[in-house]
C-alpha atoms as a PDB file:
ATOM      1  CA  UNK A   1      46.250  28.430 -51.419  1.00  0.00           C
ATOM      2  CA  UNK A   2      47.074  31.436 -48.551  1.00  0.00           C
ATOM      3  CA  UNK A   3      45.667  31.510 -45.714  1.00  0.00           C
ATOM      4  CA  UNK A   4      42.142  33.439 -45.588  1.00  0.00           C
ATOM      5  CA  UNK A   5      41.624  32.528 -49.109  1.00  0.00           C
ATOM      6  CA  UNK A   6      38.331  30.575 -50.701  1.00  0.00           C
ATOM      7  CA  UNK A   7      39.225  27.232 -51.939  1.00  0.00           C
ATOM      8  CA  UNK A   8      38.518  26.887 -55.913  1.00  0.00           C
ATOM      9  CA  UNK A   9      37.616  23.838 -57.992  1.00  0.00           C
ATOM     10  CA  UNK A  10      41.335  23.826 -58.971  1.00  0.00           C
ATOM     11  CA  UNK A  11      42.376  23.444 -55.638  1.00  0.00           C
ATOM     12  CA  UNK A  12      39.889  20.368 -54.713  1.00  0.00           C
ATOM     13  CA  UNK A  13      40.895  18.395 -58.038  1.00  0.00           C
ATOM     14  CA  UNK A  14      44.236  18.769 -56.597  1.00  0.00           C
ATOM     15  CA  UNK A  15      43.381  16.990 -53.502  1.00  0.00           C
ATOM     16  CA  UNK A  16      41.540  14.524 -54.630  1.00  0.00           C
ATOM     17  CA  UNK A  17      43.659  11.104 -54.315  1.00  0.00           C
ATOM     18  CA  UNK A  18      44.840   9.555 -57.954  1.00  0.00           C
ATOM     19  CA  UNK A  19      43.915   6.453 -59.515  1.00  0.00           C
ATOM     20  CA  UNK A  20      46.488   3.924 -59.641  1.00  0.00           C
ATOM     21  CA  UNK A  21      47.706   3.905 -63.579  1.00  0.00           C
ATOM     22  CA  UNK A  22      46.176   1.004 -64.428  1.00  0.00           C
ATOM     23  CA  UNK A  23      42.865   2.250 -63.344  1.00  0.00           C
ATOM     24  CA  UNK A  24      43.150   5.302 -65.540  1.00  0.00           C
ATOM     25  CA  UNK A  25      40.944   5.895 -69.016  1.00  0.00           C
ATOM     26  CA  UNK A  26      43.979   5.082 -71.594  1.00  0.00           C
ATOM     27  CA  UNK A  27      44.876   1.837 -70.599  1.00  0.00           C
ATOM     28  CA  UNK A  28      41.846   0.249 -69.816  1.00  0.00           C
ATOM     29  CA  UNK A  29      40.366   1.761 -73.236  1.00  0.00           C
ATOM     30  CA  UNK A  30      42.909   0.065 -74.573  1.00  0.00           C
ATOM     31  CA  UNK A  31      42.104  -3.514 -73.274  1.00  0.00           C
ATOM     32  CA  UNK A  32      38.731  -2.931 -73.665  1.00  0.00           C
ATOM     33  CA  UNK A  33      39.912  -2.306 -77.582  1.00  0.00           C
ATOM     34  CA  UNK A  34      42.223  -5.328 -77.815  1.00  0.00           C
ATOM     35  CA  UNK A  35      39.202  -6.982 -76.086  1.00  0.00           C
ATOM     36  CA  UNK A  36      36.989  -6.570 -78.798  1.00  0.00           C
ATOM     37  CA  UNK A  37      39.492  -6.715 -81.448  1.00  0.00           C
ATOM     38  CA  UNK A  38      40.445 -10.421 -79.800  1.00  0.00           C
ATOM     39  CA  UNK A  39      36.604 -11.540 -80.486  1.00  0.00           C
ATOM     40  CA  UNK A  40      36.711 -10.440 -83.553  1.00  0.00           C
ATOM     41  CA  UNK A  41      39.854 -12.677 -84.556  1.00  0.00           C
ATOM     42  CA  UNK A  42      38.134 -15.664 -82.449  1.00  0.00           C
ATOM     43  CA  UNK A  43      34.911 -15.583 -84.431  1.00  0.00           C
ATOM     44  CA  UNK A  44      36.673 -15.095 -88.113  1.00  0.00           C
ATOM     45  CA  UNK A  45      39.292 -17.904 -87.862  1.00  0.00           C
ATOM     46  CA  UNK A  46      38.681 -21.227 -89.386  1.00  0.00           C
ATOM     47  CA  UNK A  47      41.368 -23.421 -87.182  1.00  0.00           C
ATOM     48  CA  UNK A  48      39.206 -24.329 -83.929  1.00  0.00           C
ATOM     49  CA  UNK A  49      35.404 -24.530 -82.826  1.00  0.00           C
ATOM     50  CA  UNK A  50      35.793 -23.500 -79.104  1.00  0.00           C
ATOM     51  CA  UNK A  51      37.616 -19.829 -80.103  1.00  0.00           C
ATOM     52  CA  UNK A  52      34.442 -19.614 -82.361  1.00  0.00           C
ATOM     53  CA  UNK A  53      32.252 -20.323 -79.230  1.00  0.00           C
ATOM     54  CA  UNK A  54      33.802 -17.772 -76.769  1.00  0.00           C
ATOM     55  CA  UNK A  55      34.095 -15.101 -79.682  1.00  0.00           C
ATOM     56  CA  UNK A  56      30.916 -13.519 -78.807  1.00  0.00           C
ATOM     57  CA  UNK A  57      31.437 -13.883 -74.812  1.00  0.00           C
ATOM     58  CA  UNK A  58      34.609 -12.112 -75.335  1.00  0.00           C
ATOM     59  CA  UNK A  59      33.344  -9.412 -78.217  1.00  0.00           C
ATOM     60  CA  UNK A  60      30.217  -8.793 -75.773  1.00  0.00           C
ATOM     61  CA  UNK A  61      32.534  -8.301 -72.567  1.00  0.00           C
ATOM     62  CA  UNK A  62      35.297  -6.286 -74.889  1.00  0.00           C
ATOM     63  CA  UNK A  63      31.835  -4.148 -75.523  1.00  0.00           C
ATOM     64  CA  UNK A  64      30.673  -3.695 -71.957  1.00  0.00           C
ATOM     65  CA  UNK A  65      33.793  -2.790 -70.489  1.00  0.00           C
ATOM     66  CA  UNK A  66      34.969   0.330 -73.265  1.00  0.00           C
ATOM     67  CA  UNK A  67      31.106   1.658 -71.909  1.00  0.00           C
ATOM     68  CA  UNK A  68      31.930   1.445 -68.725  1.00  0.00           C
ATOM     69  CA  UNK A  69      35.558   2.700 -68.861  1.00  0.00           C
ATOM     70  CA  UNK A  70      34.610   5.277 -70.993  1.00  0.00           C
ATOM     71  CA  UNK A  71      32.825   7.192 -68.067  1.00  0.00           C
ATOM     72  CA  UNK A  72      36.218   7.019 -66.291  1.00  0.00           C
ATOM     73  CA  UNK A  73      37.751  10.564 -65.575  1.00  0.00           C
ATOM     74  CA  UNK A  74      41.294  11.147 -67.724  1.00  0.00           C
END
């Protein structure tokens, strides 16, 4: 930007402090996904009764946070 000029959006995105990477959409889409994908393993195996118990907890919180990190800027 010169001197004198007006500031665009371009120029305030710029600015604007970054997310660490961890914080970012991708990755936390992606635990959200093995998240879900974990509950689902938990509530279809036969071997043990308390992976069956948490299976929902962890589907249900696999769920919640992929709607929540989806709202997350790229």
């Amino acid at each position: 930007m010169t001197p004198g000029s007006v500031p665009d959006a371009s120029d305030e995105q710029a600015a604007a402090p970054r997310r660490p990477a961890w914080l970012r959409r991708g990755p936390m889409e992606a635990v959200a996904t093995t998240l879900i994908g974990l509950g689902v393993l938990m509530l279809l195996q036969p071997l043990t009764i308390v992976l069956y118990e948490y299976s929902f907890v962890t589907t249900l919180a696999g769920t919640v946070m992929f709607m929540i990190v989806s709202k997350f800027p790229d």
